[in-house]
C-alpha atoms as a PDB file:
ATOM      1  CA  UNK A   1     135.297 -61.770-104.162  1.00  0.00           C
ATOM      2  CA  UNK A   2     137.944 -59.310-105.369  1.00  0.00           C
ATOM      3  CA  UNK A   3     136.148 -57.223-108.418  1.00  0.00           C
ATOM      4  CA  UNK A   4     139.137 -56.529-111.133  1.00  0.00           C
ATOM      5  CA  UNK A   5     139.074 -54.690-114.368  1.00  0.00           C
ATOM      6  CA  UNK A   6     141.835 -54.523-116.929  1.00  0.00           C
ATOM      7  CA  UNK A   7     141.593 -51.495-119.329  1.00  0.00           C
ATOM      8  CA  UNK A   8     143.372 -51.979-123.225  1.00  0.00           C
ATOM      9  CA  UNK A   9     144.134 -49.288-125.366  1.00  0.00           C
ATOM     10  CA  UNK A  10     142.627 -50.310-129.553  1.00  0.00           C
ATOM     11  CA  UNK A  11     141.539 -47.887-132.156  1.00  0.00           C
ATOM     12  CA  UNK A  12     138.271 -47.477-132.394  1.00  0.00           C
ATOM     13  CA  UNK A  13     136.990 -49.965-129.506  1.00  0.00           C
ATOM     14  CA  UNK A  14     134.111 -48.492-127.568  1.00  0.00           C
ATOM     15  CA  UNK A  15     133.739 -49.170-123.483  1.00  0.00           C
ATOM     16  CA  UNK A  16     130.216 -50.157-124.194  1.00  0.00           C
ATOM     17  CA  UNK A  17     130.391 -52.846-126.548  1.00  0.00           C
ATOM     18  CA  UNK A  18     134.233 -54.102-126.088  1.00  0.00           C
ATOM     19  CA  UNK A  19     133.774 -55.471-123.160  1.00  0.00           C
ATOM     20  CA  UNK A  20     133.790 -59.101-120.973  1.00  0.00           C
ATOM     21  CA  UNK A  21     133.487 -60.234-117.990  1.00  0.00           C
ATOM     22  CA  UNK A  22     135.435 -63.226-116.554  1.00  0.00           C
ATOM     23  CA  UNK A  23     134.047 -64.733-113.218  1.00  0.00           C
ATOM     24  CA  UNK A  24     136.020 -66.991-110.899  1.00  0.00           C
ATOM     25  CA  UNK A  25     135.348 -68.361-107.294  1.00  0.00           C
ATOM     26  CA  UNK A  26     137.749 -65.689-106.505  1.00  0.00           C
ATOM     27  CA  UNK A  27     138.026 -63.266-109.073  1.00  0.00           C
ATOM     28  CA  UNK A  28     135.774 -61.335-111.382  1.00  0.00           C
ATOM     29  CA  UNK A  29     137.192 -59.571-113.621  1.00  0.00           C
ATOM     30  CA  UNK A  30     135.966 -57.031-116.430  1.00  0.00           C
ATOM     31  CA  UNK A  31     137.818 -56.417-119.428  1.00  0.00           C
ATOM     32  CA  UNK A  32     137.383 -52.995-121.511  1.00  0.00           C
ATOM     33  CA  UNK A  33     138.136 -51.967-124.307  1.00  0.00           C
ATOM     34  CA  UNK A  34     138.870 -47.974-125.154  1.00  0.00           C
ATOM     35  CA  UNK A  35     140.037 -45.951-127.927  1.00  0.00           C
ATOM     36  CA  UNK A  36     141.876 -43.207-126.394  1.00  0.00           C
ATOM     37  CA  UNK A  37     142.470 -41.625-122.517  1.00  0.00           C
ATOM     38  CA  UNK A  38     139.446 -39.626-122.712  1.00  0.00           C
ATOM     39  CA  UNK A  39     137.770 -43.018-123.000  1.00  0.00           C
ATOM     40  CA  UNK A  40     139.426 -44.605-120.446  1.00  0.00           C
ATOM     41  CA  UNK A  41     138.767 -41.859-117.880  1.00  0.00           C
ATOM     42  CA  UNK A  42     134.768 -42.210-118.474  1.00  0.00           C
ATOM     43  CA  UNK A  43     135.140 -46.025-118.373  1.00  0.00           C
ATOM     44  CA  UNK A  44     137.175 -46.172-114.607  1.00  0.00           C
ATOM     45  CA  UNK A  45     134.410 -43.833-113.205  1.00  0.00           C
ATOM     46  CA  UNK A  46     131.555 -45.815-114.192  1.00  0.00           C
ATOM     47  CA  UNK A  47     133.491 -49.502-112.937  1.00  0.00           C
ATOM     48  CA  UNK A  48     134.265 -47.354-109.538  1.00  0.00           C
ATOM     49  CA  UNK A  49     131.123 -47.062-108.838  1.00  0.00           C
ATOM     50  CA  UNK A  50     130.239 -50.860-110.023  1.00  0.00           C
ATOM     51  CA  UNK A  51     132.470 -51.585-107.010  1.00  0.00           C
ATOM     52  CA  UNK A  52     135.895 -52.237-109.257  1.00  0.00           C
ATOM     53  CA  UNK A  53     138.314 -52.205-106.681  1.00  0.00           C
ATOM     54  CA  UNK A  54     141.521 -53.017-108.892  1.00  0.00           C
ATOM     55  CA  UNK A  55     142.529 -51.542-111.933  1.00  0.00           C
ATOM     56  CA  UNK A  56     145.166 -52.914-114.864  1.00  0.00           C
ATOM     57  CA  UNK A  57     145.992 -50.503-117.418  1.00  0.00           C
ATOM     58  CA  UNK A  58     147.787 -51.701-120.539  1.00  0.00           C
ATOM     59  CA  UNK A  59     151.058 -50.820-121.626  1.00  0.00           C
ATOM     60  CA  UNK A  60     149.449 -48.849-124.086  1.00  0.00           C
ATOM     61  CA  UNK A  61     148.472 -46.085-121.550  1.00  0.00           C
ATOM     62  CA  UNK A  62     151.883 -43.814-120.996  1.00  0.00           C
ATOM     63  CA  UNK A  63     152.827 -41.717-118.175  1.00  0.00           C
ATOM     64  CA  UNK A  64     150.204 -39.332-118.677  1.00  0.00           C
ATOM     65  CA  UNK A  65     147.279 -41.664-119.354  1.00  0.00           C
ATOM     66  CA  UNK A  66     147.641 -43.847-116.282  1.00  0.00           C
ATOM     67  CA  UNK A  67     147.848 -40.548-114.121  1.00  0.00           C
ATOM     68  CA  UNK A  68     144.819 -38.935-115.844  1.00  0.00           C
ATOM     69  CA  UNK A  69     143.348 -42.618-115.024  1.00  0.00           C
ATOM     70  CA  UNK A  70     144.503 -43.121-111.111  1.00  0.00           C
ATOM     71  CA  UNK A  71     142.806 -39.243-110.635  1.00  0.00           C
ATOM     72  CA  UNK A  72     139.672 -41.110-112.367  1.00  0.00           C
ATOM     73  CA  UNK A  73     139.629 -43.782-109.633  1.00  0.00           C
ATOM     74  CA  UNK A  74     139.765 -41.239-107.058  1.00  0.00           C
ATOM     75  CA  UNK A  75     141.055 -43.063-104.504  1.00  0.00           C
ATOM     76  CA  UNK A  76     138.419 -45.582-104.918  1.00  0.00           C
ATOM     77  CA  UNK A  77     139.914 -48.978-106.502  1.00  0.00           C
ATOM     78  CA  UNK A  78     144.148 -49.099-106.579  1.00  0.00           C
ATOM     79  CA  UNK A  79     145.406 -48.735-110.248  1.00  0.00           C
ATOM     80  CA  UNK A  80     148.090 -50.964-111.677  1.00  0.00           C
ATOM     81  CA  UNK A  81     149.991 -50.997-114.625  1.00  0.00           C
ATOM     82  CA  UNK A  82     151.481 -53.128-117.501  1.00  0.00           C
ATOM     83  CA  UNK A  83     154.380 -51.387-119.041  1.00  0.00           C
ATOM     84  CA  UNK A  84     155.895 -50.718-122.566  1.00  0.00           C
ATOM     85  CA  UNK A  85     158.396 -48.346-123.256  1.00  0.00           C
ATOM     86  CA  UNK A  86     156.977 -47.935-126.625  1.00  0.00           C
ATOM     87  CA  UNK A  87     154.002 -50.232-127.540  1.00  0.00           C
ATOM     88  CA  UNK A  88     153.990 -52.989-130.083  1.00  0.00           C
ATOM     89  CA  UNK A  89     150.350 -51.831-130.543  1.00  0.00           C
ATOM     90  CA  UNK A  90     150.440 -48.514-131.748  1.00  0.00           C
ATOM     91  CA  UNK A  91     152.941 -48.719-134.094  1.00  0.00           C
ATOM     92  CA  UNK A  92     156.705 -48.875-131.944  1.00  0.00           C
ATOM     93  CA  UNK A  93     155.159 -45.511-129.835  1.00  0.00           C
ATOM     94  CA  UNK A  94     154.454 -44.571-126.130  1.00  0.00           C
ATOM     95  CA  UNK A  95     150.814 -43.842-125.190  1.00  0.00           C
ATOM     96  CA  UNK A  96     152.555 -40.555-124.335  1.00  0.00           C
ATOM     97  CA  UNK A  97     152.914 -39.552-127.893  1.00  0.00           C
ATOM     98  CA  UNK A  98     150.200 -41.208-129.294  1.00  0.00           C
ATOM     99  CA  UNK A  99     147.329 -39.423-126.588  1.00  0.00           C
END
């Protein structure tokens, strides 16, 4: 079974309480919910080493956050992104400017 997460970007959500998990006959997937990058990064470590082995970022992310986020994984789960040039989100901005 292929362990998934898919990371958003929302102000104020917290890792520990936004969060779901979806389970398929093929797929489980957790969803999580952070506020910022910082967030994000302390999130990816801990689903690493639940045995996460794919990672979705939102479009939210930018540049910077999904790279700060793919060092996070270290080389343990593959990291994957949806992508926004500016996010409808946080207000018509990339996660670039906003983080």
């Amino acid at each position: 079974m292929l362990k998934a997460a898919f990371v958003f970007v929302a102000p104020e959500a917290n890792s520990k309480q936004h969060r779901s998990v979806i389970t398929t006959p093929a797929v489980e997937l957790t969803v999580v919910g952070v506020s910022d990058v910082q967030s994000a990064v302390a999130a990816v470590e801990e689903l690493v080493e639940q045995g996460i082995g794919a990672i979705e970022l939102c479009g939210g992310f930018g540049h910077q956050g999904v790279a700060a986020v793919k060092k996070a994984a270290n080389k343990k789960a593959v990291v994957g992104v949806v992508r926004f040039d500016v996010h409808p989100g946080l207000d018509g901005k990339s996660g670039d400017d906003v983080f």
